[in-house]
C-alpha atoms as a PDB file:
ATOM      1  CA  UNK A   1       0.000   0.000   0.000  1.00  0.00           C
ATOM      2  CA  UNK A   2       1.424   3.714  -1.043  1.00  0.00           C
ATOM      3  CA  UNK A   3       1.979   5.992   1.415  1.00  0.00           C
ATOM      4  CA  UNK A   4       0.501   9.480   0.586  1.00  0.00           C
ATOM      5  CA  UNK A   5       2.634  12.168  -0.519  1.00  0.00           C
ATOM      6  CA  UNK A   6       2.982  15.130   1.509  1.00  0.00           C
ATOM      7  CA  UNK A   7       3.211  18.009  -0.720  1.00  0.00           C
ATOM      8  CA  UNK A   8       4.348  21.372   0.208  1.00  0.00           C
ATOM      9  CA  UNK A   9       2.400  23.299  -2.346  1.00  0.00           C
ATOM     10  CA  UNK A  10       0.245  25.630  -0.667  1.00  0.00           C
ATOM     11  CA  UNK A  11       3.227  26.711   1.480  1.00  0.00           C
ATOM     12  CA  UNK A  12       4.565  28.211  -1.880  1.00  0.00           C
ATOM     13  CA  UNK A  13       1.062  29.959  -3.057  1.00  0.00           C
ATOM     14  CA  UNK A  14       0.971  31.265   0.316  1.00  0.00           C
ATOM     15  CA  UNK A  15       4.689  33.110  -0.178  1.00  0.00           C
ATOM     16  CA  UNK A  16       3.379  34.062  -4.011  1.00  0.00           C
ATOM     17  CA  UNK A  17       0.407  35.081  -2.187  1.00  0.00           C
ATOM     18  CA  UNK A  18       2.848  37.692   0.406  1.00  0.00           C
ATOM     19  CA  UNK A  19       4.896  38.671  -2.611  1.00  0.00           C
ATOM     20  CA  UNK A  20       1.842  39.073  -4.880  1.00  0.00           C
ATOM     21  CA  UNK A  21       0.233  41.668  -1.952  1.00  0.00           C
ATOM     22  CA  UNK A  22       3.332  43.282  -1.168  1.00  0.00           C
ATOM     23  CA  UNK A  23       3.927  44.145  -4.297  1.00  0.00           C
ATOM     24  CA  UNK A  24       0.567  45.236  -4.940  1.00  0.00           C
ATOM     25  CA  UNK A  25       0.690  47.558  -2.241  1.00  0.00           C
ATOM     26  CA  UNK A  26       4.185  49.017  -2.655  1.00  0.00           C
ATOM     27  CA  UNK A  27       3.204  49.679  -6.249  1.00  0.00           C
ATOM     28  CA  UNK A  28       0.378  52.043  -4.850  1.00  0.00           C
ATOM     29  CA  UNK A  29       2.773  53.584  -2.477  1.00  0.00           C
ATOM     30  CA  UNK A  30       5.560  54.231  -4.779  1.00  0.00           C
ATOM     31  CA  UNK A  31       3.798  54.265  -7.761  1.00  0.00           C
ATOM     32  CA  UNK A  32       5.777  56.233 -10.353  1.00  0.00           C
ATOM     33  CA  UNK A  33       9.003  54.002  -9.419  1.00  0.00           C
ATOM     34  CA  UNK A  34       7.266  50.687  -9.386  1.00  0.00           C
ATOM     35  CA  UNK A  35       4.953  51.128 -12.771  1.00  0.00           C
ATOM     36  CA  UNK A  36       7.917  52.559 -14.508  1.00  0.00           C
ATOM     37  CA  UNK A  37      10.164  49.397 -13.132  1.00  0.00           C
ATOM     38  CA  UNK A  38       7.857  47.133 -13.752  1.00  0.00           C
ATOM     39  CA  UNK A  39       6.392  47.823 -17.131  1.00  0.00           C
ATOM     40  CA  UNK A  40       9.616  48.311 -18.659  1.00  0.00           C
ATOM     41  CA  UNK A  41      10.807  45.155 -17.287  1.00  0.00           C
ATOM     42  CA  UNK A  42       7.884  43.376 -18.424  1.00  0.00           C
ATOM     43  CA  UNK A  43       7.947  45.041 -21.973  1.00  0.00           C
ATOM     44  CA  UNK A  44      11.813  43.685 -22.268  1.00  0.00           C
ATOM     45  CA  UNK A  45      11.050  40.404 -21.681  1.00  0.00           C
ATOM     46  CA  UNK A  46       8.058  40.221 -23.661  1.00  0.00           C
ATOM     47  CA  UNK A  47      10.347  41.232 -26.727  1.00  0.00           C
ATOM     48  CA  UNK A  48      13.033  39.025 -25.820  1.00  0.00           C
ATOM     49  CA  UNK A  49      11.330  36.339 -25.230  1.00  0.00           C
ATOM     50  CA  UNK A  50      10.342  35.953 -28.827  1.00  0.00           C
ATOM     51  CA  UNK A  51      12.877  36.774 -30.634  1.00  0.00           C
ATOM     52  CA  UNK A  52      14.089  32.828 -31.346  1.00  0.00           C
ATOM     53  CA  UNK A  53      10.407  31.671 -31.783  1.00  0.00           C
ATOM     54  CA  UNK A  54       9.308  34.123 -33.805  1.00  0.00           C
ATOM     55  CA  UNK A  55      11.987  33.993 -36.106  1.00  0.00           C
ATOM     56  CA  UNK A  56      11.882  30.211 -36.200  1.00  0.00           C
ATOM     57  CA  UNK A  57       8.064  29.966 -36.918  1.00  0.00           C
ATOM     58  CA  UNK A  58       7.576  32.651 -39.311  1.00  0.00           C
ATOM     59  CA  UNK A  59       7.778  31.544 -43.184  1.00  0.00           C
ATOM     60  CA  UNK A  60       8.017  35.126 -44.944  1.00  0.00           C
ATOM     61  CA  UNK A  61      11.329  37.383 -44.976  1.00  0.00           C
ATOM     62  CA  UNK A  62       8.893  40.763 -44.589  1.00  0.00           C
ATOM     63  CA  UNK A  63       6.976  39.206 -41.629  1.00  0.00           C
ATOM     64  CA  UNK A  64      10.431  38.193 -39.611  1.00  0.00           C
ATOM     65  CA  UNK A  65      11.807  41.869 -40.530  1.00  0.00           C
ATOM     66  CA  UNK A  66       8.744  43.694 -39.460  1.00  0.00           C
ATOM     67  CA  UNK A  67       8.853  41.700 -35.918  1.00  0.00           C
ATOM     68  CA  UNK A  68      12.189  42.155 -35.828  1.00  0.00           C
ATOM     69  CA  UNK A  69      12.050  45.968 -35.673  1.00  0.00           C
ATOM     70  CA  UNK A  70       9.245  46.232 -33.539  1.00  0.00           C
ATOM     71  CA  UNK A  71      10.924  43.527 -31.321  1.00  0.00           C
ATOM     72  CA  UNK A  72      14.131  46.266 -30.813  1.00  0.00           C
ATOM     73  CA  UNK A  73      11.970  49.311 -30.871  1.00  0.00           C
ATOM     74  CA  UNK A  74      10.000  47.662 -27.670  1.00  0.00           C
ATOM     75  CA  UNK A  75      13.559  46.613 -26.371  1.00  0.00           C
ATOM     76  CA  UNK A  76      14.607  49.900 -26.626  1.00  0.00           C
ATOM     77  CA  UNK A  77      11.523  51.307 -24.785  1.00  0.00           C
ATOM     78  CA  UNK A  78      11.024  49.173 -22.213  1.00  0.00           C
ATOM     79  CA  UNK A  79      15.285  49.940 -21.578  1.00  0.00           C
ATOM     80  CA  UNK A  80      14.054  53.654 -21.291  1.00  0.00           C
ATOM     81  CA  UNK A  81      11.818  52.990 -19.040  1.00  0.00           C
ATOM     82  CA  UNK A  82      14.525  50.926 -17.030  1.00  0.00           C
ATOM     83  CA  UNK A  83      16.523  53.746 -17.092  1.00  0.00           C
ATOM     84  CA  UNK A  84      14.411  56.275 -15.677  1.00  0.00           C
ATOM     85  CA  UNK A  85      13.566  54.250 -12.907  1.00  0.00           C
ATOM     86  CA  UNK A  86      17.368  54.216 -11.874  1.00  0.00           C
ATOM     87  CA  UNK A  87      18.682  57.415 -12.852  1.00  0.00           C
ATOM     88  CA  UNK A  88      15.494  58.875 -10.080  1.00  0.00           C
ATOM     89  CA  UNK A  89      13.818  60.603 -13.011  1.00  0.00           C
ATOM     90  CA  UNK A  90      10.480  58.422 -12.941  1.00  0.00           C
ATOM     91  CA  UNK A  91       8.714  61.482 -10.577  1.00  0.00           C
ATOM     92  CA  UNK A  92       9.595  64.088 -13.201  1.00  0.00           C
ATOM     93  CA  UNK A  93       6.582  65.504 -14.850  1.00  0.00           C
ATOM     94  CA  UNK A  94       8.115  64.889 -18.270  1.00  0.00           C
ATOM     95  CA  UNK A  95       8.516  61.437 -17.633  1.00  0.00           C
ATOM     96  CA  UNK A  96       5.261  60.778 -16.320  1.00  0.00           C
ATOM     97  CA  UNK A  97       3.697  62.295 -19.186  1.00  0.00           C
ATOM     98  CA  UNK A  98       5.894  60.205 -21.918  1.00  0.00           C
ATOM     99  CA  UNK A  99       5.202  57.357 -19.974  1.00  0.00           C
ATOM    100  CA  UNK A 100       1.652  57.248 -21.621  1.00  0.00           C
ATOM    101  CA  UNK A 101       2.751  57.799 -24.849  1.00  0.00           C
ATOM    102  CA  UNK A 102       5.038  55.009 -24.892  1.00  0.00           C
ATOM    103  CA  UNK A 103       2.792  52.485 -23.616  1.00  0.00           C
ATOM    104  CA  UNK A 104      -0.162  53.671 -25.706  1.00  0.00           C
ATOM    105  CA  UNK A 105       2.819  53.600 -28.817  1.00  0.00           C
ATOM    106  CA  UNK A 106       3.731  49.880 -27.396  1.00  0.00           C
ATOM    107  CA  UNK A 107      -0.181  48.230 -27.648  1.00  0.00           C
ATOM    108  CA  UNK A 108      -1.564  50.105 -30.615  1.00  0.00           C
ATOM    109  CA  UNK A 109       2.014  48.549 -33.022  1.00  0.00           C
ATOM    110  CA  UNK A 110       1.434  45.047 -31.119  1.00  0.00           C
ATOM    111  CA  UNK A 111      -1.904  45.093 -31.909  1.00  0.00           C
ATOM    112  CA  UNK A 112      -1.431  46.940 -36.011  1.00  0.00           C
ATOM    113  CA  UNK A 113       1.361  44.622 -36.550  1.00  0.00           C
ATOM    114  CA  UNK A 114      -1.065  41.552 -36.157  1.00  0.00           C
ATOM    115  CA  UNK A 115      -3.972  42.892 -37.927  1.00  0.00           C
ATOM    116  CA  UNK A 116      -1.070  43.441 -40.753  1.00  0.00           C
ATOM    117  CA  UNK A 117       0.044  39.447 -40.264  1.00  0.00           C
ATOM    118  CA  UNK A 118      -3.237  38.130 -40.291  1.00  0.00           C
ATOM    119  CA  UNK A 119      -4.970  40.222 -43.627  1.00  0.00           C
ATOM    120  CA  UNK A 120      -1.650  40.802 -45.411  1.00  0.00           C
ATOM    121  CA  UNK A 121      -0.086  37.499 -44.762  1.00  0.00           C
ATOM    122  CA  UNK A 122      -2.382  35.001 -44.310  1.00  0.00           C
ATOM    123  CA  UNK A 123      -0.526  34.363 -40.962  1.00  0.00           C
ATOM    124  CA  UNK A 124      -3.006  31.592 -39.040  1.00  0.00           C
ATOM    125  CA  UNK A 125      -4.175  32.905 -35.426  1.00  0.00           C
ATOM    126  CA  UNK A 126      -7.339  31.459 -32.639  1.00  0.00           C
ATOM    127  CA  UNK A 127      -9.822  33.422 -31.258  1.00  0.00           C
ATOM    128  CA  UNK A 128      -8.485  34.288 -27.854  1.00  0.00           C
ATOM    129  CA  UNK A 129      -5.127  35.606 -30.035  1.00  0.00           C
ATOM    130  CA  UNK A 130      -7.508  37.564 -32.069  1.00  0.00           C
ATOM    131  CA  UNK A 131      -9.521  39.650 -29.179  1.00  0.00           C
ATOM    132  CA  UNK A 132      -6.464  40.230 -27.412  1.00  0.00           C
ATOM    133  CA  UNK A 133      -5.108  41.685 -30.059  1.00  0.00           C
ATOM    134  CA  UNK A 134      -7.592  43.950 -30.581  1.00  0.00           C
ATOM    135  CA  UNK A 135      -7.778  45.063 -27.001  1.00  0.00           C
ATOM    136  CA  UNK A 136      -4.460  45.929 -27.794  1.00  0.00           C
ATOM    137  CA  UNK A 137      -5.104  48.054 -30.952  1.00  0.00           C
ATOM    138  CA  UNK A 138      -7.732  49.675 -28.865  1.00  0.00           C
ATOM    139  CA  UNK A 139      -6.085  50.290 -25.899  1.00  0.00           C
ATOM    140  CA  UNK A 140      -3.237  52.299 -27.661  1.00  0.00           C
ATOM    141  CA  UNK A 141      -5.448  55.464 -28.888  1.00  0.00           C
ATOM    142  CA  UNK A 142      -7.180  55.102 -25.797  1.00  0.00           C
ATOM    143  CA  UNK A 143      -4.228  55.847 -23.812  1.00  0.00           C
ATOM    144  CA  UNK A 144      -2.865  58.075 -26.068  1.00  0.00           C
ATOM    145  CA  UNK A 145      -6.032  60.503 -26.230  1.00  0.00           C
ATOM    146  CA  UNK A 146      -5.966  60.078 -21.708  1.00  0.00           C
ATOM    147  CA  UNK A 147      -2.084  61.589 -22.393  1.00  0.00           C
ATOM    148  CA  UNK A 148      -2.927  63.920 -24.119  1.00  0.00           C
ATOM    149  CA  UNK A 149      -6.143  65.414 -21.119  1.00  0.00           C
ATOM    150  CA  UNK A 150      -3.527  64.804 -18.707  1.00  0.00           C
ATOM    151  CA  UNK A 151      -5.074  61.910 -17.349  1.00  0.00           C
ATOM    152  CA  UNK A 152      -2.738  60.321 -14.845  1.00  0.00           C
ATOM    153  CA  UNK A 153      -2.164  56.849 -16.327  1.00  0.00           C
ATOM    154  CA  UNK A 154       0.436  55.765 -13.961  1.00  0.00           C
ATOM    155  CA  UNK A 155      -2.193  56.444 -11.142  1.00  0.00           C
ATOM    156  CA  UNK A 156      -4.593  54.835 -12.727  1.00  0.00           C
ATOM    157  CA  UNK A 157      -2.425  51.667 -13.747  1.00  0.00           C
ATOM    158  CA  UNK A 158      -1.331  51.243  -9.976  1.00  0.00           C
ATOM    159  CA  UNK A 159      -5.143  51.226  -9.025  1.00  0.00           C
ATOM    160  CA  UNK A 160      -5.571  48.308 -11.392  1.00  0.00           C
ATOM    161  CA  UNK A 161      -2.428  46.356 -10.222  1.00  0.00           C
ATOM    162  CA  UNK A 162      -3.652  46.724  -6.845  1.00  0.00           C
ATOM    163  CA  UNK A 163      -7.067  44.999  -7.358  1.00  0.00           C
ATOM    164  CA  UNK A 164      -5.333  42.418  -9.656  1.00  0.00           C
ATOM    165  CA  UNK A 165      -2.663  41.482  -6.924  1.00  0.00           C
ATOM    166  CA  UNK A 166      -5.431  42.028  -4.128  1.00  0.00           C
ATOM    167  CA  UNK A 167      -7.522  39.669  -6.034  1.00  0.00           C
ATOM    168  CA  UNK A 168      -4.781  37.302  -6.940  1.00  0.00           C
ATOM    169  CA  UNK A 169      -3.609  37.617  -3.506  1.00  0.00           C
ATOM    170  CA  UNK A 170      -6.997  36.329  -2.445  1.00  0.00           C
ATOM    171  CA  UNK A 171      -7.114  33.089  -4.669  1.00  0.00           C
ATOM    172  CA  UNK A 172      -3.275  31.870  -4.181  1.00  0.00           C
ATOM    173  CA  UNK A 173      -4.403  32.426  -0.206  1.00  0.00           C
ATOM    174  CA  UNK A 174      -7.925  30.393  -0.381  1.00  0.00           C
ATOM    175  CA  UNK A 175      -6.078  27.840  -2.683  1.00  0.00           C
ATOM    176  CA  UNK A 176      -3.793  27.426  -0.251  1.00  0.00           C
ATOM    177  CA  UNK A 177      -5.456  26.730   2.465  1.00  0.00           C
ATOM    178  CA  UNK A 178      -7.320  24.114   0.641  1.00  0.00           C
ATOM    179  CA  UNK A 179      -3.950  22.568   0.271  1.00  0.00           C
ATOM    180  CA  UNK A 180      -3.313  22.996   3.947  1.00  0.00           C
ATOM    181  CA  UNK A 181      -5.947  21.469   4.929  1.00  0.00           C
ATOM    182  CA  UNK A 182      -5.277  18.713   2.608  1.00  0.00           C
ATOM    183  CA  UNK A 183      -1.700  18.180   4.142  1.00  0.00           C
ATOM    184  CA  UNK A 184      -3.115  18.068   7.600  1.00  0.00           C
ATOM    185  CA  UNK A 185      -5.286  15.684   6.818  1.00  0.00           C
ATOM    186  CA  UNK A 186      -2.711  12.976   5.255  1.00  0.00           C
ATOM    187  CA  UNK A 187      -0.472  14.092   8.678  1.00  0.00           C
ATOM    188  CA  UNK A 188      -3.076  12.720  10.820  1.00  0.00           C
ATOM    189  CA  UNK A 189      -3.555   9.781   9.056  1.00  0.00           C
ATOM    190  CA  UNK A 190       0.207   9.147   9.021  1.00  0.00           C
ATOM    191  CA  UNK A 191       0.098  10.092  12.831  1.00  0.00           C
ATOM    192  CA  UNK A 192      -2.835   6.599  13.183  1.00  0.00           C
ATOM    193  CA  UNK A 193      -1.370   4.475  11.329  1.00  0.00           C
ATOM    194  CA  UNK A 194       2.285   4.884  13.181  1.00  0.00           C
ATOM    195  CA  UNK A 195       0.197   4.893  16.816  1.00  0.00           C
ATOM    196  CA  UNK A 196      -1.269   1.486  15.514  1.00  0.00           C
ATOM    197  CA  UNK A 197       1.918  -0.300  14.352  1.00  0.00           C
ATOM    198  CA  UNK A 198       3.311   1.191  17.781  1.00  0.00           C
ATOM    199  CA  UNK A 199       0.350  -0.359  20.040  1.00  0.00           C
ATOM    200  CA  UNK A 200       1.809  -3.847  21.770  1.00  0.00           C
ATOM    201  CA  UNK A 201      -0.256  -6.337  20.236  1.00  0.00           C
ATOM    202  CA  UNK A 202      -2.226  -8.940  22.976  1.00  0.00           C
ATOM    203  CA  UNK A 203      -0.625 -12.283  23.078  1.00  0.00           C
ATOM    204  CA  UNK A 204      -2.520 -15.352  22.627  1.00  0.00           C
ATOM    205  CA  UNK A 205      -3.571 -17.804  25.046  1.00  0.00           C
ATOM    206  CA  UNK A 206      -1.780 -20.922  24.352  1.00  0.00           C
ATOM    207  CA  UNK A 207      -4.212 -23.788  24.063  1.00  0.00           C
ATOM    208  CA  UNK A 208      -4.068 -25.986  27.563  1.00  0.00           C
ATOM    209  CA  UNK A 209      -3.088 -29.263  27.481  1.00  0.00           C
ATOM    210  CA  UNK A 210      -5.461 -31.739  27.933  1.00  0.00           C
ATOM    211  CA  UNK A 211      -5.530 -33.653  30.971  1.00  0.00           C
ATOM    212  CA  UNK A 212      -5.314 -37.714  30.618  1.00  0.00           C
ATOM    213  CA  UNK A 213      -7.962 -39.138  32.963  1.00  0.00           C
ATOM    214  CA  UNK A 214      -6.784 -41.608  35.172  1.00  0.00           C
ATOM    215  CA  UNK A 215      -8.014 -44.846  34.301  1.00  0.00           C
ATOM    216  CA  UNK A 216      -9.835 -46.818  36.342  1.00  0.00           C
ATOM    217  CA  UNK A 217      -9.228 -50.204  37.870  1.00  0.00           C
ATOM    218  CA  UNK A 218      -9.944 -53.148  37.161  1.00  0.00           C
ATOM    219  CA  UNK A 219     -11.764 -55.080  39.730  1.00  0.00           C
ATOM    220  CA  UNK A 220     -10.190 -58.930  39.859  1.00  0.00           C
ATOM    221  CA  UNK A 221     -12.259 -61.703  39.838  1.00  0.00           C
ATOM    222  CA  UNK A 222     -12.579 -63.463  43.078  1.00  0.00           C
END
């Protein structure tokens, strides 16, 4: 009979959980430092990421060029934004306000350069591709025209980040708890199962031996 595994899971979501919350928070807090860091982080590996299986997937020399440049134009961008973080500037006024224009540039190319893939090119796609995508085109002019009425994206970005980590705080927490419960429950049954092999087991009663009657004499004959 298997023993059951004790797995350590839900200690882990719990930690992801703290980070996840934590960051959430601190993102609120510091928010011009923390958006900046962590969108240009995020927009540098999301370009760097595909550079190999883009370029090994795609069939047609203008399609792997046109990636190409938008894959070191995002590079490029999401460095910037990298840089300001460091160099202290992400509180400057200028650099909030460019900070919507680059992201708003950064969705509305992802999303065009698809749309130009998929029509041009015949490039294949699935639907949950597709309406990303076009959240993306749409998000781009939609950020753009907020820029432009001074709209304070990086406020309103941290907002979001906070419910999503809040919320995704929330789940890892409830999902691990399921899984503590779990490992509690295969601890106590590991607990019985030792107390039982443990427990001095009642000896038998050897059988007695049976007693010979005596026999009985003989009376002689007179």
């Amino acid at each position: 009979m298997n023993k059951p595994k004790m797995g350590y899971g839900w200690l882990v979501k719990w930690v992801l959980a703290s980070i996840l919350l934590a960051g959430g928070i601190l993102m609120k807090l510091y928010q011009e430092e923390v958006v900046y860091a962590t969108t240009g982080i995020a927009i540098v590996l999301f370009s760097l990421l595909r550079v190999v299986p883009l370029m090994k997937t795609l069939k047609k020399e203008v399609l792997r060029t046109i990636n190409l440049i938008e894959i070191i134009f995002d590079t490029i961008m999401g460095g910037v934004m990298i840089y300001v973080v460091f160099s202290g500037k992400s509180t400057d006024p200028f650099w909030i306000g460019i900070y919507g224009y680059l992201l708003a540039v950064f969705f509305y190319a992802r999303g065009l350069i698809y749309m130009i893939s998929l029509y041009y090119f015949q490039e294949k796609s699935e639907p949950l591709k597709f309406w990303f995508h076009i959240i993306c085109i749409t998000l781009g002019p939609v950020i753009f025209v907020l820029t432009i009425m001074n709209v304070d994206i990086i406020s309103t970005l941290g907002w979001i980040v906070l419910f999503i980590s809040v919320g995704g705080g929330i789940y890892l927490g409830y999902d691990g708890y399921g899984g503590y419960r779990k490992y509690r429950e295969i601890s106590k049954s590991l607990n019985e199962t030792k107390r039982a092999k443990t427990k001095p087991e009642v000896e038998k009663e050897l059988p007695k031996p049976i007693q010979e009657e005596p026999e009985e004499k003989q009376p002689y004959a007179s």
